[in-house]
C-alpha atoms as a PDB file:
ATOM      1  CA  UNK A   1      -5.684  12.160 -24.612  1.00  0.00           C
ATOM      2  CA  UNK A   2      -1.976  11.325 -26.235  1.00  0.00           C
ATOM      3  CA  UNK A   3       0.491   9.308 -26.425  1.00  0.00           C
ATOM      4  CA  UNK A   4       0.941   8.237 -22.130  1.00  0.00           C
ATOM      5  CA  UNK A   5       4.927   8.972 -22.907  1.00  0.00           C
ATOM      6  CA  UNK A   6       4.425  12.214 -23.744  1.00  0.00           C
ATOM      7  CA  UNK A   7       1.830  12.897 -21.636  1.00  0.00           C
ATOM      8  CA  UNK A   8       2.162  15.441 -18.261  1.00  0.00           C
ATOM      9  CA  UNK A   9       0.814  13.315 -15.345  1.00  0.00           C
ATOM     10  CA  UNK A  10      -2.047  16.018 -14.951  1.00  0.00           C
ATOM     11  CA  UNK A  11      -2.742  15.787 -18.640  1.00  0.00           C
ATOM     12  CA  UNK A  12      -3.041  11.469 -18.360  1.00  0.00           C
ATOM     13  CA  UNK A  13      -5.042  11.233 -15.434  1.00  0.00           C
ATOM     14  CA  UNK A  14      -7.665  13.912 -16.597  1.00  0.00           C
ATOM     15  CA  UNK A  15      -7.727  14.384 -20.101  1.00  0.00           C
ATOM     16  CA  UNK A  16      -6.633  17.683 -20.423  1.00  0.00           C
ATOM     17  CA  UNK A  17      -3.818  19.983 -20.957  1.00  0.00           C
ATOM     18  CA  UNK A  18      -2.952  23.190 -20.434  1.00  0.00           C
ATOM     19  CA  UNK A  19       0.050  25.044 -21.455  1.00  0.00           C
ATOM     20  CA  UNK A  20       2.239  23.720 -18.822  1.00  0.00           C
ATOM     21  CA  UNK A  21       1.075  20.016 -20.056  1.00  0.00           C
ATOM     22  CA  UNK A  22       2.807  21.527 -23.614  1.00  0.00           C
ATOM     23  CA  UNK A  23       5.452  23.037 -21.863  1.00  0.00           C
ATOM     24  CA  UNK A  24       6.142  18.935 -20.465  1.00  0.00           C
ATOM     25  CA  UNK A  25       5.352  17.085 -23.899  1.00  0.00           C
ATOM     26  CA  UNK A  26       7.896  19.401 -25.611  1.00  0.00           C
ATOM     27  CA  UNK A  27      10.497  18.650 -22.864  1.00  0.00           C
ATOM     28  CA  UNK A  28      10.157  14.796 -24.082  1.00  0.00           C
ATOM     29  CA  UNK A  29      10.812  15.511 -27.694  1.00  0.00           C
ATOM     30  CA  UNK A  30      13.711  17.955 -26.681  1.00  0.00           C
ATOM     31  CA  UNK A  31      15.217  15.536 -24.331  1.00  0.00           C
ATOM     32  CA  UNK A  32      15.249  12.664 -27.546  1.00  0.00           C
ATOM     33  CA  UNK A  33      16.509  14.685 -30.092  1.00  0.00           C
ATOM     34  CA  UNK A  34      19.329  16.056 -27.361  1.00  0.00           C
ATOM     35  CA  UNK A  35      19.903  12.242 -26.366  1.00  0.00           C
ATOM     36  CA  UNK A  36      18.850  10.932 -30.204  1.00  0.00           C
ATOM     37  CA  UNK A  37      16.925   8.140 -28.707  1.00  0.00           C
ATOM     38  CA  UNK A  38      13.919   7.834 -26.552  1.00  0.00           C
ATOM     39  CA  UNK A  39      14.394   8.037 -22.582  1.00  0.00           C
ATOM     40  CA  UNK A  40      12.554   5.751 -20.561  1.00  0.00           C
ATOM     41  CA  UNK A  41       9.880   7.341 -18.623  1.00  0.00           C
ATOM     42  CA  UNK A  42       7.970   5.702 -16.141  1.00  0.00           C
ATOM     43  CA  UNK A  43       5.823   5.825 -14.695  1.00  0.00           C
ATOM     44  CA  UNK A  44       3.325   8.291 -16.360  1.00  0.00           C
ATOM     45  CA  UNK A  45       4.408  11.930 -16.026  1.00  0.00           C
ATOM     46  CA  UNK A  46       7.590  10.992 -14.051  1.00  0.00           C
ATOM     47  CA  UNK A  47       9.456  13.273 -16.156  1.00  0.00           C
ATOM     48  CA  UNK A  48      13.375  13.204 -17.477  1.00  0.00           C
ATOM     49  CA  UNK A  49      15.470  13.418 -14.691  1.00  0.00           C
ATOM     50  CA  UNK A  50      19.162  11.915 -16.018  1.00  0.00           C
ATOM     51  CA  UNK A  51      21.143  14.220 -18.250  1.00  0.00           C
ATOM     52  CA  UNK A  52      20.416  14.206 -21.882  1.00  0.00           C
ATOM     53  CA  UNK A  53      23.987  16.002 -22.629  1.00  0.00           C
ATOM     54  CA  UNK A  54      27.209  14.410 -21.075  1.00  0.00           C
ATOM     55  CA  UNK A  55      29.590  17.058 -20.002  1.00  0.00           C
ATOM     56  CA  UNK A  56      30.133  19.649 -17.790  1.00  0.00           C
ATOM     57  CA  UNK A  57      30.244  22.535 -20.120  1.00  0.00           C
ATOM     58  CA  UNK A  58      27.731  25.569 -19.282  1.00  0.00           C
ATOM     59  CA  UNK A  59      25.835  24.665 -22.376  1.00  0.00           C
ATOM     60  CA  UNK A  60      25.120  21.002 -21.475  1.00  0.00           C
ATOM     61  CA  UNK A  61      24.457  22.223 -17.622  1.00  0.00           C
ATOM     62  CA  UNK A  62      21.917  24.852 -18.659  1.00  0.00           C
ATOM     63  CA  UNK A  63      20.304  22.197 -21.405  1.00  0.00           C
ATOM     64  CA  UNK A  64      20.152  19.313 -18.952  1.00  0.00           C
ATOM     65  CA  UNK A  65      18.649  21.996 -16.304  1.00  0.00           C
ATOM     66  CA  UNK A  66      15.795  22.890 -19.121  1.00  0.00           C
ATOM     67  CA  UNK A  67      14.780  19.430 -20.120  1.00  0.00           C
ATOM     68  CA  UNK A  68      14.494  18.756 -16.445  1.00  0.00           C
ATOM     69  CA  UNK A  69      11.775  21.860 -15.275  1.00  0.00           C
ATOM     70  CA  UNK A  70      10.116  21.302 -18.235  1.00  0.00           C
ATOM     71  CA  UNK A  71       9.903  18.203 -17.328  1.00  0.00           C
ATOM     72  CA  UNK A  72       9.328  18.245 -13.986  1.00  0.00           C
ATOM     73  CA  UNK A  73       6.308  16.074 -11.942  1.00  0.00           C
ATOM     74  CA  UNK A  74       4.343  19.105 -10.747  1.00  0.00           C
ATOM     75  CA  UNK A  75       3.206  21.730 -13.010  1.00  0.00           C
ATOM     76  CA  UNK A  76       3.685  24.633 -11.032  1.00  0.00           C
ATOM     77  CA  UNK A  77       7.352  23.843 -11.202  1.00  0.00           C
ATOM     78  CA  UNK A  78       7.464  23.912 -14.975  1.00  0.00           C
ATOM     79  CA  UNK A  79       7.576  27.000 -17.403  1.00  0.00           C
ATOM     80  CA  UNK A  80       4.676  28.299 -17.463  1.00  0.00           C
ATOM     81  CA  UNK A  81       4.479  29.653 -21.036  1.00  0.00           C
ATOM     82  CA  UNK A  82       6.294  28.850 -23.870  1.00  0.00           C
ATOM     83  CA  UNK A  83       7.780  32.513 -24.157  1.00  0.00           C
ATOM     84  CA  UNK A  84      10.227  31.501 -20.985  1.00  0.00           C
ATOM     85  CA  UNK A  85      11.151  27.572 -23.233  1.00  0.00           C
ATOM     86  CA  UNK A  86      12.092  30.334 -25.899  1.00  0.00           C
ATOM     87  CA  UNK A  87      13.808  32.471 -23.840  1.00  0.00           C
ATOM     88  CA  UNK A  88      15.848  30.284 -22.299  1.00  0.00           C
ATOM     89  CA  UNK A  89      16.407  27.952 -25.274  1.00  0.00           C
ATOM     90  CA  UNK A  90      17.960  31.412 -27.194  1.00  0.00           C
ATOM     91  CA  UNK A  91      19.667  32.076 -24.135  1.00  0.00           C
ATOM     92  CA  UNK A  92      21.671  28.819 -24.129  1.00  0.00           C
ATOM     93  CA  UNK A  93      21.658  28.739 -28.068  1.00  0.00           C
ATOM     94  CA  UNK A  94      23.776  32.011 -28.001  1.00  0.00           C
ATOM     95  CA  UNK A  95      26.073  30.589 -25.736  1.00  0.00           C
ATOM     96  CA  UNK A  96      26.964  27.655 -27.857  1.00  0.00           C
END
């Protein structure tokens, strides 16, 4: 099933995952390498919802903003494909 603090809330209380339950895991291991350390999440599938990134540059704004819908409790208000975590992740990498 996975590791419960990586885990989507959908994904830990029925086994599976779908790509939105990716789209969430990946948001976790952005958000610590971002931070570099581990955020506490809990409960399960809570999600991050501090800012990884001090500052108020657009950069740190839009990455903060990311980790936080790909994060987020529901899955309908995540990505909903890993093309748009792409897209957006060039999009703010250009910027920087």
């Amino acid at each position: 099933m996975g590791t419960h603090y990586y885990c989507s809330l959908e994904q830990w209380t029925t086994g599976k995952c779908g790509v939105t339950g990716d789209v969430y895991s990946l948001g976790v291991v952005l958000a610590e390498l971002a931070a570099g350390r581990a955020l506490p999440i809990s409960p399960v599938g809570v999600g991050i919802q501090q800012d990884v990134v001090p500052g108020v540059g657009w950069v740190a704004q839009q990455l903060n903003a990311t980790v936080r819908r790909m994060t987020a409790f529901t899955a309908s208000s995540r990505f909903q494909s890993m093309a748009e975590v792409v897209q957006i992740l060039h999009s703010i990498a250009s910027m920087g």
